[in-house]
Protein backbone atom coordinates (compact mmCIF):
# COMPACT_ATOMS: atom_id res chain seq x y z
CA UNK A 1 14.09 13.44 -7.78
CA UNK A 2 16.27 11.64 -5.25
CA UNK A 3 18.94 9.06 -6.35
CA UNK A 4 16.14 6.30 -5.05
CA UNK A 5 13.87 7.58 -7.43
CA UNK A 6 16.69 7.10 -10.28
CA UNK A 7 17.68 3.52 -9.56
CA UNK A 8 14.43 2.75 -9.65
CA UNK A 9 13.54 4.85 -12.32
CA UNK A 10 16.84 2.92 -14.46
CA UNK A 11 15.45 -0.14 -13.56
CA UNK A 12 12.33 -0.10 -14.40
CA UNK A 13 13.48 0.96 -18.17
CA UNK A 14 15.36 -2.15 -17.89
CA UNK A 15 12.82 -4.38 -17.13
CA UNK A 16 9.59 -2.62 -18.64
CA UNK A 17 11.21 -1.12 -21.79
CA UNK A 18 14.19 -3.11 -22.59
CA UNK A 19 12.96 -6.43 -21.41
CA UNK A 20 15.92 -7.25 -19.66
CA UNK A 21 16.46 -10.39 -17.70
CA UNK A 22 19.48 -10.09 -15.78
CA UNK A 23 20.54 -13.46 -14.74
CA UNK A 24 21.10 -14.64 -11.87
CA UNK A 25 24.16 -14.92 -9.57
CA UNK A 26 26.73 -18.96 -9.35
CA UNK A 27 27.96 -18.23 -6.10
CA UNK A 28 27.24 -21.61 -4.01
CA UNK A 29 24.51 -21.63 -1.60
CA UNK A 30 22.72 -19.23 -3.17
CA UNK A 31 18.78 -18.69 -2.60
CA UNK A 32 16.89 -17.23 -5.83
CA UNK A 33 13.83 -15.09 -5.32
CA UNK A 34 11.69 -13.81 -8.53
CA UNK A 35 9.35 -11.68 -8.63
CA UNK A 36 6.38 -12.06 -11.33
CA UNK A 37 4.95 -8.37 -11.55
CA UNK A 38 2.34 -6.36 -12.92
CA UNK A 39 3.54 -3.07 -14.34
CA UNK A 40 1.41 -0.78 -12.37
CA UNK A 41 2.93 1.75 -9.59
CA UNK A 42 0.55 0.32 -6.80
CA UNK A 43 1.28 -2.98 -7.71
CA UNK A 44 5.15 -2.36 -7.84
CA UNK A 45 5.26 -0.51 -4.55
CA UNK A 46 5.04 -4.33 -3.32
CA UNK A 47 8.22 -5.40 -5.33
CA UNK A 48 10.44 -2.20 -4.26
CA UNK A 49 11.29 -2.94 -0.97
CA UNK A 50 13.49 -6.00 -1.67
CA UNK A 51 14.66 -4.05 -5.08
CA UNK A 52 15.83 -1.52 -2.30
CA UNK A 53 17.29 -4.15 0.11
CA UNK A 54 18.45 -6.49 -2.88
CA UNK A 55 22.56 -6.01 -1.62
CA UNK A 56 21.43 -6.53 1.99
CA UNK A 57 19.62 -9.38 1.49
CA UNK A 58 22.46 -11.24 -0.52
CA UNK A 59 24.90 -10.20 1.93
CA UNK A 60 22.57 -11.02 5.24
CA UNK A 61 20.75 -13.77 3.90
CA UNK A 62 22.05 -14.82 0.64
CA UNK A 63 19.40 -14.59 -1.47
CA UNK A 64 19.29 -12.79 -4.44
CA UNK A 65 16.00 -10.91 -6.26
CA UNK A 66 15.05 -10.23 -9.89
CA UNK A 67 11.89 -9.24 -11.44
CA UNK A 68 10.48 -10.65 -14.35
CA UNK A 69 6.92 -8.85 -15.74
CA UNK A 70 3.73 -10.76 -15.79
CA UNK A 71 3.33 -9.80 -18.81
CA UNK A 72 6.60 -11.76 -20.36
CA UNK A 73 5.80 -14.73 -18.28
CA UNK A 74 2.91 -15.22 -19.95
CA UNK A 75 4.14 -14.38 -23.15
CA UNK A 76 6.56 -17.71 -22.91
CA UNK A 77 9.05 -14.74 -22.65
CA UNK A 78 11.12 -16.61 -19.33
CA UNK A 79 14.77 -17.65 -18.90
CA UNK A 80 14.86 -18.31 -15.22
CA UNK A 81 14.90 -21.42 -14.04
CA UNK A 82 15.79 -23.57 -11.16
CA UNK A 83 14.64 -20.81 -8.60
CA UNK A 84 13.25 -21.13 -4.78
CA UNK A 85 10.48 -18.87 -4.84
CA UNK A 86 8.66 -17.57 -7.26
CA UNK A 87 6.35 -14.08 -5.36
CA UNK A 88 3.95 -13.30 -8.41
CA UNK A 89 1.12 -10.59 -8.98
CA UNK A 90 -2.15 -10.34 -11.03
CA UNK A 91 -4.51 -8.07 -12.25
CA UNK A 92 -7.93 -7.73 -9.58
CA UNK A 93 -10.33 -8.52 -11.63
CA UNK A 94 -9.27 -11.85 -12.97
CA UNK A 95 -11.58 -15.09 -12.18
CA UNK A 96 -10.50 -17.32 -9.51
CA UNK A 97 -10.28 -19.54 -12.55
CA UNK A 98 -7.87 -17.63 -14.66
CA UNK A 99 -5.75 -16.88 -11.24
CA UNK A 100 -5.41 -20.59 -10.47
CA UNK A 101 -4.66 -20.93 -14.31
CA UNK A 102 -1.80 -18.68 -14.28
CA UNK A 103 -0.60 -20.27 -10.73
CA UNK A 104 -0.89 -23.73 -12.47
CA UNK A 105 1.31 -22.30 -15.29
CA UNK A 106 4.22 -21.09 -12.43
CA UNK A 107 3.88 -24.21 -10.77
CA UNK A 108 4.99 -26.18 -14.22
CA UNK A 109 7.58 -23.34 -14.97
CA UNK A 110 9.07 -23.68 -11.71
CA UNK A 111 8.51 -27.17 -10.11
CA UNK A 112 10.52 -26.93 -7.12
CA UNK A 113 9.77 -23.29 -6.05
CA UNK A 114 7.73 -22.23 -3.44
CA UNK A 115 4.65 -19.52 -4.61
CA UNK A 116 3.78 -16.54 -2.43
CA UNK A 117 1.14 -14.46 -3.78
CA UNK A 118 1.21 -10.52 -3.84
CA UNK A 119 -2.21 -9.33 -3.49
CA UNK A 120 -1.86 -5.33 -3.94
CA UNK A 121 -5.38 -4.37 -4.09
CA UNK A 122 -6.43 -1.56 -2.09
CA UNK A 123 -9.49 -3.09 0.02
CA UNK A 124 -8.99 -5.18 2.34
CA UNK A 125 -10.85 -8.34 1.08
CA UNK A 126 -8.95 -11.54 -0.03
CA UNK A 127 -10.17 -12.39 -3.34
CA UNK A 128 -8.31 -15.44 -4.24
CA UNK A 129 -7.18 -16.92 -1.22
CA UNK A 130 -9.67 -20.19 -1.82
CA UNK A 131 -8.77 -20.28 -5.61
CA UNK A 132 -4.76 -19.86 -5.09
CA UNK A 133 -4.64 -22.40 -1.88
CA UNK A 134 -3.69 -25.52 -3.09
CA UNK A 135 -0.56 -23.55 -5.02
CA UNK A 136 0.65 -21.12 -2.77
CA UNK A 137 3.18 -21.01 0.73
CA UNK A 138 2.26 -17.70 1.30
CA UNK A 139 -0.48 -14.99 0.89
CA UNK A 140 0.70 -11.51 1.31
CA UNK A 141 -1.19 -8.36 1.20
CA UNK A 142 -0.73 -4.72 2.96
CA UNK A 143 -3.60 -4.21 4.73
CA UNK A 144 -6.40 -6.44 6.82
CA UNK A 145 -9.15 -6.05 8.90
CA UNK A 146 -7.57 -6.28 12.58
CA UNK A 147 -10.50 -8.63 13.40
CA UNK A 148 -10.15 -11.39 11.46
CA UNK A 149 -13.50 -12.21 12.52
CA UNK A 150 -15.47 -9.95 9.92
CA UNK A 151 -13.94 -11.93 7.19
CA UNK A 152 -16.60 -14.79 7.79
CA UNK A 153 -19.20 -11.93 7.90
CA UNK A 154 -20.77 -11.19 4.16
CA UNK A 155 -20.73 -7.38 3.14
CA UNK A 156 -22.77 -5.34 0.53
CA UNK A 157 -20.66 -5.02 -2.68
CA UNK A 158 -17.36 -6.67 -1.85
CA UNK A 159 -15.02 -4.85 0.95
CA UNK A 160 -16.27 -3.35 4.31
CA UNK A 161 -16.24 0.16 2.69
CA UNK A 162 -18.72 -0.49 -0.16
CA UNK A 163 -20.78 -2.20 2.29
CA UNK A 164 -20.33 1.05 4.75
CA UNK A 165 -21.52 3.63 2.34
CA UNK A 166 -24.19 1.86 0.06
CA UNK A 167 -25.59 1.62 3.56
CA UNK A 168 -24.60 5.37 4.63
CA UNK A 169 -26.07 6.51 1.15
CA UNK A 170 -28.82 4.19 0.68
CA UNK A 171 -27.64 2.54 -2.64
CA UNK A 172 -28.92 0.35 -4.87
CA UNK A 173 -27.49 -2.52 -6.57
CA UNK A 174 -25.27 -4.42 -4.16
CA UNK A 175 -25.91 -7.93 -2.77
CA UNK A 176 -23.96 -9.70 -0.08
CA UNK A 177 -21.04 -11.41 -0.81
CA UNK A 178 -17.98 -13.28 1.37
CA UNK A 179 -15.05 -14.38 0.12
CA UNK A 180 -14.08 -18.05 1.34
CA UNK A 181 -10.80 -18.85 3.38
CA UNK A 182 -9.27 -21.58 3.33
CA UNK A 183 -9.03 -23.86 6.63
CA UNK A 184 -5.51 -22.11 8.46
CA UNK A 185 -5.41 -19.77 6.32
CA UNK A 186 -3.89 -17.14 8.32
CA UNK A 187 -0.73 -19.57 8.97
CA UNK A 188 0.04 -18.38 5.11
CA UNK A 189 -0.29 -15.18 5.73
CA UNK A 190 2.08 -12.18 5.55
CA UNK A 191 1.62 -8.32 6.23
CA UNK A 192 3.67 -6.67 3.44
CA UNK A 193 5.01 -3.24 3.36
CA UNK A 194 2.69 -0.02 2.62
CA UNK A 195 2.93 2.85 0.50
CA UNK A 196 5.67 4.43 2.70
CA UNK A 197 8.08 2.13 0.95
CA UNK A 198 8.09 4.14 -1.92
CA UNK A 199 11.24 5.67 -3.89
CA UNK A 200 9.74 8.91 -3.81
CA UNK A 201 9.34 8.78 0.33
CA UNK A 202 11.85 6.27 2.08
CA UNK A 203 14.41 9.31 1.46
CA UNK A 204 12.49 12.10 2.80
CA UNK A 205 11.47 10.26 5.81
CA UNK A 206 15.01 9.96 6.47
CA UNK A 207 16.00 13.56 6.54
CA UNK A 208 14.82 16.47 9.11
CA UNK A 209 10.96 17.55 10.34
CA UNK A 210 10.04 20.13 8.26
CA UNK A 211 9.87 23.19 9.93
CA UNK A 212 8.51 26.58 8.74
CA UNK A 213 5.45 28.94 8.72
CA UNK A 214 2.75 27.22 6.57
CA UNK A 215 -0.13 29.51 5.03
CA UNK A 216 -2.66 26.69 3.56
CA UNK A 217 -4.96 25.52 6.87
CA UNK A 218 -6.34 22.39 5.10
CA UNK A 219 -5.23 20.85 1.63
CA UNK A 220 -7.93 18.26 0.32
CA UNK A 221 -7.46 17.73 -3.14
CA UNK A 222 -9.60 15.01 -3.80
CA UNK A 223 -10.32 12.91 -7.13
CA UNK A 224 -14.10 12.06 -7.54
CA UNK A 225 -14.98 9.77 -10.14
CA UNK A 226 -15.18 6.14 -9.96
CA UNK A 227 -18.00 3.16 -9.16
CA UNK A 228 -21.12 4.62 -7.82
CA UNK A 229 -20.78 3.96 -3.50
CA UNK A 230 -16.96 5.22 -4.06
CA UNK A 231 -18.53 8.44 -6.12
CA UNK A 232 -20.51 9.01 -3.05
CA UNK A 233 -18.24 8.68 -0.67
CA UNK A 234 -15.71 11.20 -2.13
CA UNK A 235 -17.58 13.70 -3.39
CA UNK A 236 -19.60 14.12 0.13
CA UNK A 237 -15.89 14.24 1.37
CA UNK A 238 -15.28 17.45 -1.29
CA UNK A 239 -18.26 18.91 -0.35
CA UNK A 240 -17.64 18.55 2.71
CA UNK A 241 -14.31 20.28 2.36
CA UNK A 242 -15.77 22.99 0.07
CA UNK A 243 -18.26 23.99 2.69
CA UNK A 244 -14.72 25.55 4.51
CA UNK A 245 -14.03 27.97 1.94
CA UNK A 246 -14.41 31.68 3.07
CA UNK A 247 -13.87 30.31 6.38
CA UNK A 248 -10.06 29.11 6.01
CA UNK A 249 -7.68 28.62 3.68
CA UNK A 250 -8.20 25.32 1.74
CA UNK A 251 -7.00 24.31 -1.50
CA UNK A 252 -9.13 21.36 -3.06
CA UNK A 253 -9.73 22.54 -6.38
CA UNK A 254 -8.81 20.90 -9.48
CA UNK A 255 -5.26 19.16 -9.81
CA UNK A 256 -1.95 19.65 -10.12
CA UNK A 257 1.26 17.86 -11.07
CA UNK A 258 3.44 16.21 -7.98
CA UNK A 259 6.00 19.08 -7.69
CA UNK A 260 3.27 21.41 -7.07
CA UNK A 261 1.14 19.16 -5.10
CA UNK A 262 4.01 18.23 -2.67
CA UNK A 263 4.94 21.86 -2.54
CA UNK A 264 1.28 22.89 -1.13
CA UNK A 265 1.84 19.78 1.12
CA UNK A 266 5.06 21.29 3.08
CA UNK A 267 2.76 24.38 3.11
CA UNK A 268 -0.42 22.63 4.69
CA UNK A 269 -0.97 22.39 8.39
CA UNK A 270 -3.45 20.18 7.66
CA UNK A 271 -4.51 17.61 5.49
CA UNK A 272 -7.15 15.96 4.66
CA UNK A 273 -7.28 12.04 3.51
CA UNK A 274 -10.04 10.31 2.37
CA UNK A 275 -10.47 6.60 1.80
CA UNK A 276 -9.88 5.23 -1.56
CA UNK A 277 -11.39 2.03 -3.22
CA UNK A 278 -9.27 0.67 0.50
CA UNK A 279 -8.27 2.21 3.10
CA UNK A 280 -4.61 3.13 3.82
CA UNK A 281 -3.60 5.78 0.89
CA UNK A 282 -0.44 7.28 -1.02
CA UNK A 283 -1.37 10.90 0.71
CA UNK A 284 -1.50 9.28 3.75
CA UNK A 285 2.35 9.24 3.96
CA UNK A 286 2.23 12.13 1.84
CA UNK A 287 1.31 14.64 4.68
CA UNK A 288 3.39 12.47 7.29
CA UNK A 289 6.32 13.32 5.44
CA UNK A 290 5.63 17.07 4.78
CA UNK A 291 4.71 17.46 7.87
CA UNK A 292 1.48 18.45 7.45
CA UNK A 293 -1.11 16.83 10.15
CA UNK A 294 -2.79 14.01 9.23
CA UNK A 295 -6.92 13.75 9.18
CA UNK A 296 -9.06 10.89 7.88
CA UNK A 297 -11.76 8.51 8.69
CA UNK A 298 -10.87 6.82 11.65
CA UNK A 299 -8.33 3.27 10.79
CA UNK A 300 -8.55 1.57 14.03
CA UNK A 301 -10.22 -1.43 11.75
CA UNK A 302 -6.90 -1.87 10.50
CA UNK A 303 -3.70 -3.78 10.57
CA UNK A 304 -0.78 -2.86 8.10
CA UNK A 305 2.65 -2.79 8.03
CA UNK A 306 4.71 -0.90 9.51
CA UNK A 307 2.05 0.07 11.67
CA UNK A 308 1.77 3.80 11.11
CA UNK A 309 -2.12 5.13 12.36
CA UNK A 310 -2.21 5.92 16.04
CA UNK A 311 -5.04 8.33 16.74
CA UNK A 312 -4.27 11.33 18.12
CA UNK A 313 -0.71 10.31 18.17
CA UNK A 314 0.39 10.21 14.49
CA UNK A 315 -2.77 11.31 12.83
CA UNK A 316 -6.56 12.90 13.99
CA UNK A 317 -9.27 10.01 13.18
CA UNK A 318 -12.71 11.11 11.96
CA UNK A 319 -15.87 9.95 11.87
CA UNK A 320 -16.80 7.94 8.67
CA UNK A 321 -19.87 10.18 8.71
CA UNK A 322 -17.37 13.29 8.64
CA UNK A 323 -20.00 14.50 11.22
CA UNK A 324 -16.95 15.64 13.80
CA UNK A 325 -14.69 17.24 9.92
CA UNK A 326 -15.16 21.00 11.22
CA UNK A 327 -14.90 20.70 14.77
CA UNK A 328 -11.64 18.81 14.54
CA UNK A 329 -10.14 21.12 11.79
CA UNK A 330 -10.52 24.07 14.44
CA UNK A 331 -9.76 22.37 17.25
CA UNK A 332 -6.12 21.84 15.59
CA UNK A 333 -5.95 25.00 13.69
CA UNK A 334 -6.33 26.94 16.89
CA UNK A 335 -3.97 24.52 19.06
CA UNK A 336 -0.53 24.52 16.99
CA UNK A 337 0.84 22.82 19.60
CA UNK A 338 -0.62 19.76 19.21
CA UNK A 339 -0.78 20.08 15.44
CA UNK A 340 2.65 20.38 15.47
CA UNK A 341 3.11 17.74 17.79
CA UNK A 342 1.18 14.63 16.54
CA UNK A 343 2.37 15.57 12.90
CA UNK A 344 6.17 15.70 14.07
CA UNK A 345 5.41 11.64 15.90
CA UNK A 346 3.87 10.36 12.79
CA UNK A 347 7.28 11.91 10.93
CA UNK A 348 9.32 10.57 13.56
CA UNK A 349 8.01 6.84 13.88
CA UNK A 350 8.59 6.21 10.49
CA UNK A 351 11.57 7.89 9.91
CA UNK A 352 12.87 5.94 12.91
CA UNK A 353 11.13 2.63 11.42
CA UNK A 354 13.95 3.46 8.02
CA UNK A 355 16.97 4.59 9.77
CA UNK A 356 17.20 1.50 11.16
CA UNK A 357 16.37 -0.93 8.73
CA UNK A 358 13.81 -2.73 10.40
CA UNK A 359 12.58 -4.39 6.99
CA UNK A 360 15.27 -6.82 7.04
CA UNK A 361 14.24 -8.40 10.42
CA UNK A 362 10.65 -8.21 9.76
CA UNK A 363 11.19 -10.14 6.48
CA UNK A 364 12.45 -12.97 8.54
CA UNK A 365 8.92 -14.89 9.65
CA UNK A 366 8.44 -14.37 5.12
CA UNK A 367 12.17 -16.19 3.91
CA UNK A 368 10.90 -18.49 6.77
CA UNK A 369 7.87 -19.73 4.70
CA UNK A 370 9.45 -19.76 1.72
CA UNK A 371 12.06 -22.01 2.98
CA UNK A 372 14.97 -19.57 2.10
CA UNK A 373 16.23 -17.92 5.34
CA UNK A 374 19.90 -19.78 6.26
């Protein structure tokens, strides 16, 4: 565990198991940012980039961040006041209606703030953009479709994946459905950071490739159960991955804990991503920083932050279909090279991308909305 992982490890006791509200700063001029959260780890990974940056932003921009749970806020459990923006998260599958309720409820708590809201989720719909308009300065999520276009277009189920594969699979059970946007819209809207900015990763990314003979060709460990398209889709991704066995060396059976799991990683030349319930995945920056080669279903669809997926330069892109899956795992298993090569870039960008602190200017154009950048 690196000494990321225990600050953030500290403060989350703090917050989730001591309920602590640690107030915040006198000094004049000061900016005050809260952050409403829902204790989840995908949800967090939203919050832990300015947790990370907190003394850099009060000495660059002089703001100052706290965190206050969801979960207390709606309790009544809330002793800040007088703040400038309030950046709160819910749970996905509230109604629009209880959404705007609990936005109406930060709006009375904090009258003079401005709201941005922190849409985690892991597809790449916007659920509550229509519902959360009238409240909000700023929407902010971690991935999009690149063409904003397909957002007027109405998909099977409710992202552009369900709609993909109860079409590839011929399911059952899933009308059309769009979710509105708001008239400008996209003028509220901010990229956020991915999984990448994680405690876990931000350190290793900053440290050396990792070199070394590695004796697993392809690790695919791949979870299974969920709704029925998402079923299909990753179990025709195991079995697609099983069909290998006898023929290289993959490990995709069963699971393991995360010591183990990142150990096979730093042994992989390969590995093999799959999409989730979205698209852009923990593993994803898992194998970049292990240095194990990147595969999965091709991402040119998408825009996310920093921009990480450039095929054939940081990661091999597959058909959805997984029709090219064997073809491209011996093309790069006989052609080290190149494995080596594209898996060393993807390391490299992002390592780059933290070295140099980069979040603090791209987190301009977001104080800028909120009306809290000097």
């Amino acid at each position: 565990m690196n000494t990321n992982e225990w600050g953030w490890n500290l403060h989350r006791l703090a917050i989730d198991r001591l309920g602590w509200q640690q107030p915040f700063g006198k000094k004049p001029g000061l900016k005050k940012m809260l952050f409403i959260t829902e204790n989840d780890p995908l949800c967090l990974m939203q919050f832990f980039p300015f947790w990370h940056y907190r003394t850099e932003l009060a000495r660059r921009f002089h703001i100052e961040v706290r965190e206050l749970p969801l979960s207390q806020f709606l309790a009544g459990k809330n002793t800040y006041r007088d703040v400038d923006a309030v950046c709160f998260q819910t749970w996905f599958d509230l109604t629009p209606e209880a959404v705007r309720d609990i936005a109406v409820r930060m709006r009375r708590s904090f009258p003079d703030a401005r709201l941005a809201y922190f849409d985690w989720f892991a597809p790449t719909h916007i659920r509550y953009a229509e519902a959360l308009d009238e409240y909000i300065t700023v929407y902010v999520k971690k991935q999009v479709l690149r063409d904003r276009s397909q957002y007027e277009i109405p998909v099977r189920g409710d992202t552009n994946l369900s709609d993909y594969y109860a079409r590839h699979f011929n399911l059952e059970g899933h009308p059309p459905l769009r979710f509105n946007l708001p008239p400008n819209f996209w003028q509220k809207f901010w990229l956020a950071p991915h999984f990448a900015f994680s405690p876990h990763m931000m350190t290793l990314f900053q440290r050396e490739f990792p070199k070394g003979s590695r004796h697993i060709d392809l690790h695919a460990r791949i979870a299974v159960k969920g709704s029925e398209w998402y079923t299909r889709m990753r179990q025709d991704a195991l079995d697609t991955t099983l069909a290998l066995e006898g023929k290289i060396q993959v490990v995709c059976r069963g699971r393991v804990d995360r010591d183990a799991y990142f150990k096979e990683l730093y042994q992989s030349k390969l590995c093999f991503s799959p999409f989730g319930y979205g698209e852009v995945c923990w593993r994803d920056f898992e194998a970049m920083f292990t240095g194990s080669l990147l595969l999965k279903p091709d991402m040119s669809h998408i825009d996310c932050y920093p921009e990480a997926f450039f095929p054939n330069e940081t990661y091999v892109p597959l058909a959805w279909d997984l029709s090219d899956f064997e073809d491209k795992i011996r093309y790069y298993l006989e052609h080290e090279d190149q494995r080596v090569a594209i898996a060393q870039r993807a390391f490299e960008h992002l390592s780059e991308y933290f070295r140099e602190h980069r979040f603090l200017k791209d987190i301009e154009p977001l104080l800028e909305q909120l009306k809290i950048l000097d």
